[in-house]
PDB file of N, CA and C in Angstrom:
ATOM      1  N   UNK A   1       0.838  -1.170   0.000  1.00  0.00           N
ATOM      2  CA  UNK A   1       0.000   0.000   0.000  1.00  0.00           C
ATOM      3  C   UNK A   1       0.892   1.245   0.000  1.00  0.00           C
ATOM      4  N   UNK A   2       0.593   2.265  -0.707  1.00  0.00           N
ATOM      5  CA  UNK A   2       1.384   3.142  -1.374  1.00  0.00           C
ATOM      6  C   UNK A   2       0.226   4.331  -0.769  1.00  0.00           C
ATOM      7  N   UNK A   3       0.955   5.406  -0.317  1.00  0.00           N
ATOM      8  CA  UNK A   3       0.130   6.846   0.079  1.00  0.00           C
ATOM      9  C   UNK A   3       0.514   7.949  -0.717  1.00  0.00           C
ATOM     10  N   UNK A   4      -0.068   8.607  -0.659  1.00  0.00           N
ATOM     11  CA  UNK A   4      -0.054  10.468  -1.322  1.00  0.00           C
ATOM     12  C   UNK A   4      -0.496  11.511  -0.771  1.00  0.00           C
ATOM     13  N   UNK A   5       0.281  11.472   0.254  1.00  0.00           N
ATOM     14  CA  UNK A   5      -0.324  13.208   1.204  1.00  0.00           C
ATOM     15  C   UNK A   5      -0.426  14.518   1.024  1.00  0.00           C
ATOM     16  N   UNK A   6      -1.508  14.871   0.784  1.00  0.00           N
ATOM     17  CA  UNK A   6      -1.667  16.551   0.600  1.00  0.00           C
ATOM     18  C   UNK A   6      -1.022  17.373   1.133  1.00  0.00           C
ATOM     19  N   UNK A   7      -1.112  18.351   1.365  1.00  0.00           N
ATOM     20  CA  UNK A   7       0.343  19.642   1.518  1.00  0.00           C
ATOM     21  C   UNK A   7      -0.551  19.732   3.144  1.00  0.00           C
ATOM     22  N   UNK A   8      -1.658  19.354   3.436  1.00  0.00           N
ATOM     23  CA  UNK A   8      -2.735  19.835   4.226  1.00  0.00           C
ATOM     24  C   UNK A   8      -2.561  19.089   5.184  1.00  0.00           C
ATOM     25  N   UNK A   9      -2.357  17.596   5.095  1.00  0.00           N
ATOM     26  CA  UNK A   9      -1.520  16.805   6.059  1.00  0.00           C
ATOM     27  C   UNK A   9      -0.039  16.744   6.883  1.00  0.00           C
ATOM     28  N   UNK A  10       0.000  16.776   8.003  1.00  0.00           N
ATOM     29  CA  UNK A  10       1.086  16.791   8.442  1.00  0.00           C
ATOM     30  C   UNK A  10       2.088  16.361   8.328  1.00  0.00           C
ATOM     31  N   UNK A  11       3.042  16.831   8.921  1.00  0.00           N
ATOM     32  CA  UNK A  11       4.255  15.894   8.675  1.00  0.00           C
ATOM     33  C   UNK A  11       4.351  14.557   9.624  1.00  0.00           C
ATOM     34  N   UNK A  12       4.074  15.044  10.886  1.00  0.00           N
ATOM     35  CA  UNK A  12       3.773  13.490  11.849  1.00  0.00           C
ATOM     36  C   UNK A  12       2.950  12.683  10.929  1.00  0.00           C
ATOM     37  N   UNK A  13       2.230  12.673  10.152  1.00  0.00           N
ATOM     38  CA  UNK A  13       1.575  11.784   9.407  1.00  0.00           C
ATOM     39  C   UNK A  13       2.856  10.743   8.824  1.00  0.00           C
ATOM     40  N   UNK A  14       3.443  11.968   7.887  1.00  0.00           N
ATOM     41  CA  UNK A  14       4.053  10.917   6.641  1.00  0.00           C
ATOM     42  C   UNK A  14       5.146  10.477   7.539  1.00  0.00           C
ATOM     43  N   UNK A  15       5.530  11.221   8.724  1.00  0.00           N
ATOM     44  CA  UNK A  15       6.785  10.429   9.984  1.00  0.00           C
ATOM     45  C   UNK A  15       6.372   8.872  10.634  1.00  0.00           C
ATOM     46  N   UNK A  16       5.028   8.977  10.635  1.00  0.00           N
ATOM     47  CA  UNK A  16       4.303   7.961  11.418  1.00  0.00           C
ATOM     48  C   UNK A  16       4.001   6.553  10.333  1.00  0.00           C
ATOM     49  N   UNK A  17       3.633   7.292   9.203  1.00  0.00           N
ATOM     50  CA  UNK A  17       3.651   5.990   7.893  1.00  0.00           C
ATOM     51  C   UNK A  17       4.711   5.487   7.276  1.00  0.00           C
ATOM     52  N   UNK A  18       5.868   6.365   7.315  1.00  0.00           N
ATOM     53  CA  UNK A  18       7.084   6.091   6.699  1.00  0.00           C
ATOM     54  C   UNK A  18       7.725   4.681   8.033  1.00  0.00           C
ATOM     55  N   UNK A  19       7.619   4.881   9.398  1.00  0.00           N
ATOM     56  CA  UNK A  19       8.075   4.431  10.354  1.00  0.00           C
ATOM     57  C   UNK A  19       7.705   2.747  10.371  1.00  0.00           C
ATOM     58  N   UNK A  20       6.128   2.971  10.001  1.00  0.00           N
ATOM     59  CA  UNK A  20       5.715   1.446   9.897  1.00  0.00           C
ATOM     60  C   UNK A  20       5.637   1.388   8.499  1.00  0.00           C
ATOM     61  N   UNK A  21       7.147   1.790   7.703  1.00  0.00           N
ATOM     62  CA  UNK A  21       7.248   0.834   6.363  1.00  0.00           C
ATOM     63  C   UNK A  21       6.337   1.106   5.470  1.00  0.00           C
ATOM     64  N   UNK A  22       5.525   2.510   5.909  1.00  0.00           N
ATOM     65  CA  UNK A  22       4.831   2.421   4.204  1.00  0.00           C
ATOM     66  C   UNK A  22       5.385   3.387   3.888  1.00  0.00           C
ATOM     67  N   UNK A  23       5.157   3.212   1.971  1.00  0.00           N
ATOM     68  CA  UNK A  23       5.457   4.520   0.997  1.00  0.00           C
ATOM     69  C   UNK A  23       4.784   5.544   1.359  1.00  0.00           C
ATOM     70  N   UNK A  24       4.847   6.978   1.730  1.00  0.00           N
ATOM     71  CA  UNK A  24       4.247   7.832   1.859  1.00  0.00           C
ATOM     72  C   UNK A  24       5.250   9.003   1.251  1.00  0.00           C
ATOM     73  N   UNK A  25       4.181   9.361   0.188  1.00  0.00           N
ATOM     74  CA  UNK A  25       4.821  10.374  -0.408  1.00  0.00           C
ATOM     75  C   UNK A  25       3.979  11.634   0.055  1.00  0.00           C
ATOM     76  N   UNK A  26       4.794  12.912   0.101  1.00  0.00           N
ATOM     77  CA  UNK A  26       4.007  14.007   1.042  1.00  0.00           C
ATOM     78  C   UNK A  26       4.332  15.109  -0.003  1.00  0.00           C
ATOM     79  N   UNK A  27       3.519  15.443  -0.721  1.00  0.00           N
ATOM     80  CA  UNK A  27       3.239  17.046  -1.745  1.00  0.00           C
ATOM     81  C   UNK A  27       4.181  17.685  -1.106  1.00  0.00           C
ATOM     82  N   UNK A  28       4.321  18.612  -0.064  1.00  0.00           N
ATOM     83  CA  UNK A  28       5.400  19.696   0.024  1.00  0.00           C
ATOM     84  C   UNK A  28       6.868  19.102   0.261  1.00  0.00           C
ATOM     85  N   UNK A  29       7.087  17.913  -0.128  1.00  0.00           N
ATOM     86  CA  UNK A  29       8.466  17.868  -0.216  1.00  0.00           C
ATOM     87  C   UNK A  29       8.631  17.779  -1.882  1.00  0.00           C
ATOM     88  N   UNK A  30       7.595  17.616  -2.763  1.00  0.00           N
ATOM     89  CA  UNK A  30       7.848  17.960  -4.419  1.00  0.00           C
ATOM     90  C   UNK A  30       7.953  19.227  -4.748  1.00  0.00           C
ATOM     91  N   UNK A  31       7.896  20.076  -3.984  1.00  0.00           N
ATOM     92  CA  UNK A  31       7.819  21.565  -4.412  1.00  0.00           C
ATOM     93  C   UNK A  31       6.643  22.389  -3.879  1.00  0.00           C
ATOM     94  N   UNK A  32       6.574  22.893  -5.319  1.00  0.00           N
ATOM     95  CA  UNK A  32       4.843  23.974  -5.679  1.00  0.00           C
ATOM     96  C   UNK A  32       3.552  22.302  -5.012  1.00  0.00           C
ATOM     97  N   UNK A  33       3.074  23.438  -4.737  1.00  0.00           N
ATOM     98  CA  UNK A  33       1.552  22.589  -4.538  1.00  0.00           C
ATOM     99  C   UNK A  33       0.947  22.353  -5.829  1.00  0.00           C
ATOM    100  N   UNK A  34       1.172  21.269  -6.494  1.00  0.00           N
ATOM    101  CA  UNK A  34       0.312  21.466  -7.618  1.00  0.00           C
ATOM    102  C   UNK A  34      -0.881  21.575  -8.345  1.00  0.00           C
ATOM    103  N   UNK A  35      -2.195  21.400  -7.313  1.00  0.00           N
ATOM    104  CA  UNK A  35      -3.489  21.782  -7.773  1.00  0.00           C
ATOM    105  C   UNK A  35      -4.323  20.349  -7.096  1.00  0.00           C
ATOM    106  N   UNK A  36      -5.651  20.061  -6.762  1.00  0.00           N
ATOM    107  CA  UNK A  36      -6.050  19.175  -6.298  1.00  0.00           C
ATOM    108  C   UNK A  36      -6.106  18.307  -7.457  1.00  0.00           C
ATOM    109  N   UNK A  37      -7.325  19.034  -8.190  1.00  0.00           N
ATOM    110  CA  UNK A  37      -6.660  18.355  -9.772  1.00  0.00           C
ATOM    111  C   UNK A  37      -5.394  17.230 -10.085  1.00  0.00           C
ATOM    112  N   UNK A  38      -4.548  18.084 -10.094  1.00  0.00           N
ATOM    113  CA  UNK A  38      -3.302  17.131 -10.293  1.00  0.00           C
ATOM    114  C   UNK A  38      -2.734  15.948  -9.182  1.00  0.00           C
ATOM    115  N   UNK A  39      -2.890  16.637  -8.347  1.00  0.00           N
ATOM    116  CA  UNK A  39      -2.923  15.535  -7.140  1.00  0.00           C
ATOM    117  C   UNK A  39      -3.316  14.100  -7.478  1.00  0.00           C
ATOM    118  N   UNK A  40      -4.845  14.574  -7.442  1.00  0.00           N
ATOM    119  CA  UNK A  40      -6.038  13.394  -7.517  1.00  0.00           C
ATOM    120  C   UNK A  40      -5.419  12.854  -8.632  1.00  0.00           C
ATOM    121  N   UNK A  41      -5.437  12.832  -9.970  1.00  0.00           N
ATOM    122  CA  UNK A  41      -4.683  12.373 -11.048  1.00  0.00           C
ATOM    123  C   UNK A  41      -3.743  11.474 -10.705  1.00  0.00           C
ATOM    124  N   UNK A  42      -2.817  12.427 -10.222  1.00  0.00           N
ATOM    125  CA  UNK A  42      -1.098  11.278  -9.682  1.00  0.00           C
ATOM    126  C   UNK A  42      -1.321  10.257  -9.071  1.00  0.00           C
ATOM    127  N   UNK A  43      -2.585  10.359  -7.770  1.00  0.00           N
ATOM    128  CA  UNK A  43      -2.671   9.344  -7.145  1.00  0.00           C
ATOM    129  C   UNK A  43      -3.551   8.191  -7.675  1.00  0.00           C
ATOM    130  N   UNK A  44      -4.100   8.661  -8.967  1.00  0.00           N
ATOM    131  CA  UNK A  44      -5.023   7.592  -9.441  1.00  0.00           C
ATOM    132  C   UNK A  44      -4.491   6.673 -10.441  1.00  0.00           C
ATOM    133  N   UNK A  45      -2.907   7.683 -11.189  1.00  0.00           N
ATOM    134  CA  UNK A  45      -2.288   6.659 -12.224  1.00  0.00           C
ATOM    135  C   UNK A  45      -1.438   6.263 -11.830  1.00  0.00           C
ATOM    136  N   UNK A  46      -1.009   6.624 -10.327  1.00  0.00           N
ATOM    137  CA  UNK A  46       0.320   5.713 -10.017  1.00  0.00           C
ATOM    138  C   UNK A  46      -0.288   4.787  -8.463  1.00  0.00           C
ATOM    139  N   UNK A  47      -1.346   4.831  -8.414  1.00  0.00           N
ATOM    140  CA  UNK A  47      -2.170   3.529  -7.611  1.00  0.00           C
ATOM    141  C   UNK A  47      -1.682   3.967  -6.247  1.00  0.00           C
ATOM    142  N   UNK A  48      -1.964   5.418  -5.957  1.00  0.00           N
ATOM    143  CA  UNK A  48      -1.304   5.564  -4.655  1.00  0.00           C
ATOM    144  C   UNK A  48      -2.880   6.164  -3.634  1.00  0.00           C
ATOM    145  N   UNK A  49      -2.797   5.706  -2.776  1.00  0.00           N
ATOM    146  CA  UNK A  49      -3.928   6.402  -1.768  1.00  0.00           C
ATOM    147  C   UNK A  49      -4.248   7.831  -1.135  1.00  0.00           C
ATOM    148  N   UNK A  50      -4.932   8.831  -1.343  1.00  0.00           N
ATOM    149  CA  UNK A  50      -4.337   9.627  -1.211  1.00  0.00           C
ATOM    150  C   UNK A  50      -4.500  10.381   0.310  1.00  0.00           C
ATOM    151  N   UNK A  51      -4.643  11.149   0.834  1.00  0.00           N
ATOM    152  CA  UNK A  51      -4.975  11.143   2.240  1.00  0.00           C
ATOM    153  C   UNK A  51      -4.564  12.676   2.001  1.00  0.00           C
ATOM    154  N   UNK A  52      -6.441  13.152   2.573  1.00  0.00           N
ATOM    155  CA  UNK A  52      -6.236  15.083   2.697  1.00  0.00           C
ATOM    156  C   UNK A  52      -6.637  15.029   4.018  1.00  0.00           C
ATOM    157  N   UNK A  53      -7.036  16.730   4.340  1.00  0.00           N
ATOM    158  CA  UNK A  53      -8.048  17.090   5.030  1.00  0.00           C
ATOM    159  C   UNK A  53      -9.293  18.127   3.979  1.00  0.00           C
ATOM    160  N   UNK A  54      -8.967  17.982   2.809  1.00  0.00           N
ATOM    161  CA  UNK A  54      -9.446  19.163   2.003  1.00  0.00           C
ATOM    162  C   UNK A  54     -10.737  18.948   1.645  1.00  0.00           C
ATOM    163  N   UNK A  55     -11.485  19.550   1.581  1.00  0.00           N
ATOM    164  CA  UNK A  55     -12.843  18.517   0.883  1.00  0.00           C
ATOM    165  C   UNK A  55     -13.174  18.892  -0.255  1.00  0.00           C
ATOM    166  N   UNK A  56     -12.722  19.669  -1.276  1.00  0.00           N
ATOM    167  CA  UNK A  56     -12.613  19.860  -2.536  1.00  0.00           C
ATOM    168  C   UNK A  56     -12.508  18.550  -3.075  1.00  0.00           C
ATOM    169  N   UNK A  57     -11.483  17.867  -3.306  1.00  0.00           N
ATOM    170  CA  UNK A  57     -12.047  16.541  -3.491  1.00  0.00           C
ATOM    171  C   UNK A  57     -13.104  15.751  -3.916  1.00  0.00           C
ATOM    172  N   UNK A  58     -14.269  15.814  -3.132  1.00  0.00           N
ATOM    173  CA  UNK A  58     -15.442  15.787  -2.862  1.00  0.00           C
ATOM    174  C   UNK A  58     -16.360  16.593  -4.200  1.00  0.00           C
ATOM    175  N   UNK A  59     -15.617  17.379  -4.676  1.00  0.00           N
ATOM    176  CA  UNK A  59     -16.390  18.280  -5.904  1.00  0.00           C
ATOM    177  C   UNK A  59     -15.801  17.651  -6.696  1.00  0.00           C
ATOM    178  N   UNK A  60     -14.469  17.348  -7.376  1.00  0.00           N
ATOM    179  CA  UNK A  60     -14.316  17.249  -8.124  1.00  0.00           C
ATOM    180  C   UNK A  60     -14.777  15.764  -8.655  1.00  0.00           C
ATOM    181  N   UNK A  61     -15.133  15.121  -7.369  1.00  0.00           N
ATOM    182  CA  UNK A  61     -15.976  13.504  -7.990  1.00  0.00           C
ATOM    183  C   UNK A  61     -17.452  13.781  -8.020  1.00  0.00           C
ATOM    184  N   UNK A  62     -17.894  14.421  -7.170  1.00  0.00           N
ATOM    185  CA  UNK A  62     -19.454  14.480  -7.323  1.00  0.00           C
ATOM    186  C   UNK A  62     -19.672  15.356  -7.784  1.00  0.00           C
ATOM    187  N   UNK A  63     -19.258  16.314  -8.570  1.00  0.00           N
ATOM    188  CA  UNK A  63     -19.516  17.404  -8.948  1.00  0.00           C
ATOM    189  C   UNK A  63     -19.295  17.119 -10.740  1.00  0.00           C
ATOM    190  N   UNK A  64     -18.174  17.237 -10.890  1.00  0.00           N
ATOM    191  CA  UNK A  64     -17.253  17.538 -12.177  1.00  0.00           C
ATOM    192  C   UNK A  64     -16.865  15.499 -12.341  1.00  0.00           C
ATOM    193  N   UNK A  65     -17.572  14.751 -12.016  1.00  0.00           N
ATOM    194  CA  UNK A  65     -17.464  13.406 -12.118  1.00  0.00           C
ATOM    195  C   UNK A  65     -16.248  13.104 -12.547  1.00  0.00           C
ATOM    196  N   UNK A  66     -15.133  13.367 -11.694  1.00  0.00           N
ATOM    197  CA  UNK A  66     -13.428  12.914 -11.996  1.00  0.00           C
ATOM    198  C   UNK A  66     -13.014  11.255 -11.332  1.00  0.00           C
ATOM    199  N   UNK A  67     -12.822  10.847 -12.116  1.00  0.00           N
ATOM    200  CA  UNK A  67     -12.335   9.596 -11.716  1.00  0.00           C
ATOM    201  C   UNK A  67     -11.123   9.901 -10.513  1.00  0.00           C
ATOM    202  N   UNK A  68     -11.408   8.828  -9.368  1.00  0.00           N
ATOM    203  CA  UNK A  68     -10.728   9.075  -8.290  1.00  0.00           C
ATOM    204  C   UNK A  68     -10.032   7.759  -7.817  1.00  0.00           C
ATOM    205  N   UNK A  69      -8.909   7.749  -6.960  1.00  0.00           N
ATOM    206  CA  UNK A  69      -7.990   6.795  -6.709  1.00  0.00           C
ATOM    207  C   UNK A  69      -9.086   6.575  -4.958  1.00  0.00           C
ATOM    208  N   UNK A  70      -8.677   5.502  -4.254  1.00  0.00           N
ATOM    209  CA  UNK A  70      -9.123   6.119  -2.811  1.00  0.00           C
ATOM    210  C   UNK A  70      -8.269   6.928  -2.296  1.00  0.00           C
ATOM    211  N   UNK A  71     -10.178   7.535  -1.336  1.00  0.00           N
ATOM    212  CA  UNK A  71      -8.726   8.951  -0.500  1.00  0.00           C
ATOM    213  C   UNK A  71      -9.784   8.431   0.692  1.00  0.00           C
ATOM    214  N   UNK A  72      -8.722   9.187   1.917  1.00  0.00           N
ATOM    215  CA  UNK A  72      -8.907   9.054   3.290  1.00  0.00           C
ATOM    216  C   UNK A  72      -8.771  10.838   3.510  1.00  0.00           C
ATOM    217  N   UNK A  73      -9.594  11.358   3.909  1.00  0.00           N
ATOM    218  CA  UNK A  73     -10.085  12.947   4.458  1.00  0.00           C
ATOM    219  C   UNK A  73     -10.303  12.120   5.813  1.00  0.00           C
ATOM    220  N   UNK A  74      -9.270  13.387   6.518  1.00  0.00           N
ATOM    221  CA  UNK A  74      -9.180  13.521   8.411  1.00  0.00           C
ATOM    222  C   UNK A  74     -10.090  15.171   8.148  1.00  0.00           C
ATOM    223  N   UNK A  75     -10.688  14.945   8.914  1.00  0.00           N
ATOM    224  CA  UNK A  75     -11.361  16.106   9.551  1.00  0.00           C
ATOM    225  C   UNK A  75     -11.598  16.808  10.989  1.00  0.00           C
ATOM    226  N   UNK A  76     -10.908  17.671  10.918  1.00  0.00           N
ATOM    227  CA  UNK A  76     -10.534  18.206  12.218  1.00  0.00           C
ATOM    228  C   UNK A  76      -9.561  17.138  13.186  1.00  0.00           C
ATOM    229  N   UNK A  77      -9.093  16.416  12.666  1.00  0.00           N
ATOM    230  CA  UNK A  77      -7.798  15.790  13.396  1.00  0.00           C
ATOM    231  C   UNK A  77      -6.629  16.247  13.917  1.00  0.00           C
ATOM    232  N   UNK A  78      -6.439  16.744  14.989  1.00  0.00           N
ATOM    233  CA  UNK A  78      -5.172  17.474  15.923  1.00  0.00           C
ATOM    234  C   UNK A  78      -3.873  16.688  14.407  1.00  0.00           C
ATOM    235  N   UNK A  79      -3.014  17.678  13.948  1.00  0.00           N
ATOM    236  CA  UNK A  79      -1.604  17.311  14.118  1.00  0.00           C
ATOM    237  C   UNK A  79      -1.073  16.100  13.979  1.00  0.00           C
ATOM    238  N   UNK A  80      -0.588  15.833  15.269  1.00  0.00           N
ATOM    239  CA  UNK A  80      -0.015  15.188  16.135  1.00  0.00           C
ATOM    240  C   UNK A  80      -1.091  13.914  16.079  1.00  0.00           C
ATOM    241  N   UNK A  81      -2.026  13.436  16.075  1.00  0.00           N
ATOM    242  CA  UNK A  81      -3.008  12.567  15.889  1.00  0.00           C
ATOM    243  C   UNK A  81      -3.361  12.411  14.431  1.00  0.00           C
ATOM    244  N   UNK A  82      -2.333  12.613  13.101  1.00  0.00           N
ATOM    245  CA  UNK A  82      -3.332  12.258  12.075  1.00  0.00           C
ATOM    246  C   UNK A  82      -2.738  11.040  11.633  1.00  0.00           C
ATOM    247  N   UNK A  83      -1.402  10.647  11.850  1.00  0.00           N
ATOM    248  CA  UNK A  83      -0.761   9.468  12.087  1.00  0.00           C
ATOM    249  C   UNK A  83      -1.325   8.747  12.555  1.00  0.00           C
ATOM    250  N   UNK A  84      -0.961   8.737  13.724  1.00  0.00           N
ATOM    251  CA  UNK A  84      -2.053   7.497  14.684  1.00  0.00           C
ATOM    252  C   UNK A  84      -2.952   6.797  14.054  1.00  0.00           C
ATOM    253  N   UNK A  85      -4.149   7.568  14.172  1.00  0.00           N
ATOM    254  CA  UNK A  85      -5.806   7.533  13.205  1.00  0.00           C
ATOM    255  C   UNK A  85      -5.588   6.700  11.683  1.00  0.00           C
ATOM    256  N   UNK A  86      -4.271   7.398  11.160  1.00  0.00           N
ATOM    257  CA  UNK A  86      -4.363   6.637   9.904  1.00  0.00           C
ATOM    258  C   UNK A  86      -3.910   5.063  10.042  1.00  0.00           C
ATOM    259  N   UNK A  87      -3.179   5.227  10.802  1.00  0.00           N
ATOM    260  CA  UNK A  87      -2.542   3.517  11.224  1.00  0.00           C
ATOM    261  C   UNK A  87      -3.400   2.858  11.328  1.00  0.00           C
ATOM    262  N   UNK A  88      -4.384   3.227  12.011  1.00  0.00           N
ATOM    263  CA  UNK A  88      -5.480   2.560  13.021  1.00  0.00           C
ATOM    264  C   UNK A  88      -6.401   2.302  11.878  1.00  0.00           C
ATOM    265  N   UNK A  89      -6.357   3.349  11.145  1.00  0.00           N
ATOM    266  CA  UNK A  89      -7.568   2.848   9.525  1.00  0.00           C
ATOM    267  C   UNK A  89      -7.282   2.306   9.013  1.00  0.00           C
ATOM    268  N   UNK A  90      -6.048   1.996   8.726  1.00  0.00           N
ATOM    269  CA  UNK A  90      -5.635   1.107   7.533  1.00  0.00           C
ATOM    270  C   UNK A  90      -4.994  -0.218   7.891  1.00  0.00           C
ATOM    271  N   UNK A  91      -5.146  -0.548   9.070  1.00  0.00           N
ATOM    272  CA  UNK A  91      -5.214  -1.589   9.582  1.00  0.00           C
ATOM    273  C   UNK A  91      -6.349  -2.422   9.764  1.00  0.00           C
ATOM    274  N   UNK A  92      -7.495  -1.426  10.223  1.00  0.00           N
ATOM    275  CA  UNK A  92      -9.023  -2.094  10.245  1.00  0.00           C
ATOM    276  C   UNK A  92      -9.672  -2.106   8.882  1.00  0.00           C
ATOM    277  N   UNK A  93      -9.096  -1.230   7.551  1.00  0.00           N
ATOM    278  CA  UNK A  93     -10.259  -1.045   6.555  1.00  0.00           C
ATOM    279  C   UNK A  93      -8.978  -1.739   4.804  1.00  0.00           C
ATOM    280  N   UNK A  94      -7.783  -2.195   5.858  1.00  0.00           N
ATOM    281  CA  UNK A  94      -7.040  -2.684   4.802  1.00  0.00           C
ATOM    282  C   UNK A  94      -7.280  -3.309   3.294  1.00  0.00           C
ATOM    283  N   UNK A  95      -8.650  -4.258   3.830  1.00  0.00           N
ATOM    284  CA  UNK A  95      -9.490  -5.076   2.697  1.00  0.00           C
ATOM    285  C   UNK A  95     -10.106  -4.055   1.448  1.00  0.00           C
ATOM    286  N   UNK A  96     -10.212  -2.878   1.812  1.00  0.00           N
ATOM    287  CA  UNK A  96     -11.292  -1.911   1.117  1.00  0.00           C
ATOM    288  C   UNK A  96     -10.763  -0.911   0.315  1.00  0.00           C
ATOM    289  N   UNK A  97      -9.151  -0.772   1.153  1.00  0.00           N
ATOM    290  CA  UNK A  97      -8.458   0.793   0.444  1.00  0.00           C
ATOM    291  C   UNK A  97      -8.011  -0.052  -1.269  1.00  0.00           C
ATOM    292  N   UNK A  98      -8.020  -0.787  -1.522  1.00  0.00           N
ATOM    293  CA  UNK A  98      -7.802  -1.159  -2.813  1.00  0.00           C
ATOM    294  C   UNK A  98      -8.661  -0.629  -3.689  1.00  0.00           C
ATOM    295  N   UNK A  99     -10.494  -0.681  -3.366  1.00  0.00           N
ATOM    296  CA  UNK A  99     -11.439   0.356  -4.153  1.00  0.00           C
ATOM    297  C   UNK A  99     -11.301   1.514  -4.479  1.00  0.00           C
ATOM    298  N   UNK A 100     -11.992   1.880  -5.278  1.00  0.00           N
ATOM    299  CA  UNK A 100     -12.539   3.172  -5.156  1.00  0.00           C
ATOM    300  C   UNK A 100     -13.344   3.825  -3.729  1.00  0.00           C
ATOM    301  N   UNK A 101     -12.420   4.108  -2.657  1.00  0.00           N
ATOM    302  CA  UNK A 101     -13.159   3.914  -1.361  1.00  0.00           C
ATOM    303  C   UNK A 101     -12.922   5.461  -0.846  1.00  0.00           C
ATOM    304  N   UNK A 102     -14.194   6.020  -0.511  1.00  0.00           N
ATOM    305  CA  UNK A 102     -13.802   7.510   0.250  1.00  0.00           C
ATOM    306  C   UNK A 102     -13.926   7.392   1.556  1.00  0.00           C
ATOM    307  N   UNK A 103     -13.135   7.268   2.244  1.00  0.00           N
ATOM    308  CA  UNK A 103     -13.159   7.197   3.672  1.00  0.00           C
ATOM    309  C   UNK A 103     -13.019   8.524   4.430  1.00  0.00           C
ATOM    310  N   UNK A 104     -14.086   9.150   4.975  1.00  0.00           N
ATOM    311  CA  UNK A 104     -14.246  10.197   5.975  1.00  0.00           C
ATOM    312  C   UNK A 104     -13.678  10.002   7.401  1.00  0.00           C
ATOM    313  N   UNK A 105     -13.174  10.630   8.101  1.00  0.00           N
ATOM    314  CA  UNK A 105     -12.662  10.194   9.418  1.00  0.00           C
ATOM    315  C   UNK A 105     -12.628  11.179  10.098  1.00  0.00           C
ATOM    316  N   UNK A 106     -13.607  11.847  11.561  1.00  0.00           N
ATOM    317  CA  UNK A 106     -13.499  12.863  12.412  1.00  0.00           C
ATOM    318  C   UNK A 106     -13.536  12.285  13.389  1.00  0.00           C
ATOM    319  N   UNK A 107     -13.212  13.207  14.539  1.00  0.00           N
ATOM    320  CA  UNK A 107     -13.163  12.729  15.887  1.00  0.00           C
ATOM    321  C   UNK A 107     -14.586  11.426  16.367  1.00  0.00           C
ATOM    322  N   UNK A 108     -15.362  11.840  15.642  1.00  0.00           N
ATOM    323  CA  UNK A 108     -16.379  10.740  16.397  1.00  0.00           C
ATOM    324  C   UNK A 108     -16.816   9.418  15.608  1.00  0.00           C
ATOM    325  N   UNK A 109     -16.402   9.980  14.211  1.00  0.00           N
ATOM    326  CA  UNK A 109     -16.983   8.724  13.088  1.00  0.00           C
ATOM    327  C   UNK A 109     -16.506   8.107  12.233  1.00  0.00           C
ATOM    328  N   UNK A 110     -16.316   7.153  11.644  1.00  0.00           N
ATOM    329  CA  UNK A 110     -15.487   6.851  10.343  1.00  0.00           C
ATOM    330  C   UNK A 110     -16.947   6.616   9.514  1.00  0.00           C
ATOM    331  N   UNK A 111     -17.269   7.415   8.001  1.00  0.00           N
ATOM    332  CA  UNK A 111     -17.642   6.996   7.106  1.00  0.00           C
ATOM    333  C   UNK A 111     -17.033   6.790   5.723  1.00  0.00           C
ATOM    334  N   UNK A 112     -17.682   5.574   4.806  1.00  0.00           N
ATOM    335  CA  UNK A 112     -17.208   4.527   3.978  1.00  0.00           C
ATOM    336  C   UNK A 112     -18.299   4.708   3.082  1.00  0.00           C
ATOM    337  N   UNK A 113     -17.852   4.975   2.021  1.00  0.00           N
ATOM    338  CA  UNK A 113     -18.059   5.468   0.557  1.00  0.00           C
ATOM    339  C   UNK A 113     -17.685   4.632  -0.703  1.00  0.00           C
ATOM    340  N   UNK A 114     -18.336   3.671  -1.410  1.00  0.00           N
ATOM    341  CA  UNK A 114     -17.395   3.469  -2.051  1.00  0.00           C
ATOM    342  C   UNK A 114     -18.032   2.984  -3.567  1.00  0.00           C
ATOM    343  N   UNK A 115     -17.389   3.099  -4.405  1.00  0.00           N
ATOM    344  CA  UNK A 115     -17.723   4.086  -5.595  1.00  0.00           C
ATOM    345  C   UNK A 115     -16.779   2.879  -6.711  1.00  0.00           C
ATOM    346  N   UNK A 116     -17.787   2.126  -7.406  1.00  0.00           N
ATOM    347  CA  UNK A 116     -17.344   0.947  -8.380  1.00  0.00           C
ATOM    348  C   UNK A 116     -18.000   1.375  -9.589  1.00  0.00           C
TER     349      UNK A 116
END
């Protein structure tokens, strides 16, 4: 399992995924921010997961019907806790991130989206 972190995600994130051995690639170490647009794209032709807090996203599939890779949106997740949380998801929802799967995640709920 291969990640793609938005500029919007922390760095304890990609510290915390890199640690337990996954690929996590993190936008502001490529440079310029390059557009959600492009993002979403990268992560859909190079099979990578992508993980925001942004919810634009969200428009550009239900809106502007863009083919999407799965993404995992933290919402309102401290920092320092978006690591953790993601460990903890992708350990319990491992079977699923292979879909087309939108996984929502805030302090109180995880919702599961998923889009064939």
């Amino acid at each position: 399992m291969q990640f793609l972190l938005d500029s919007c995600i922390s760095s304890f994130a990609v510290r915390d995924l890199r640690s337990a051995n996954y690929n996590a690639l993190w936008i502001p170490e490529g440079g310029e921010d390059p557009g959600d647009e492009v993002i979403m794209r990268r992560a859909l032709d190079e099979n990578l997961i992508l993980v925001t807090a942004d919810k634009d996203f969200g428009e550009l599939i239900f809106i502007y019907n863009k083919p999407h890779p799965a993404i995992i949106r933290l919402v309102d997740i401290p920092a320092k806790d978006q690591g953790k949380i993601l460990l903890r998801l992708i350990e319990k929802h491992k079977d699923i991130l292979e879909k087309k799967v939108i996984i929502t995640v805030d302090r109180y709920r995880v919702r599961i989206r998923i889009n064939e």
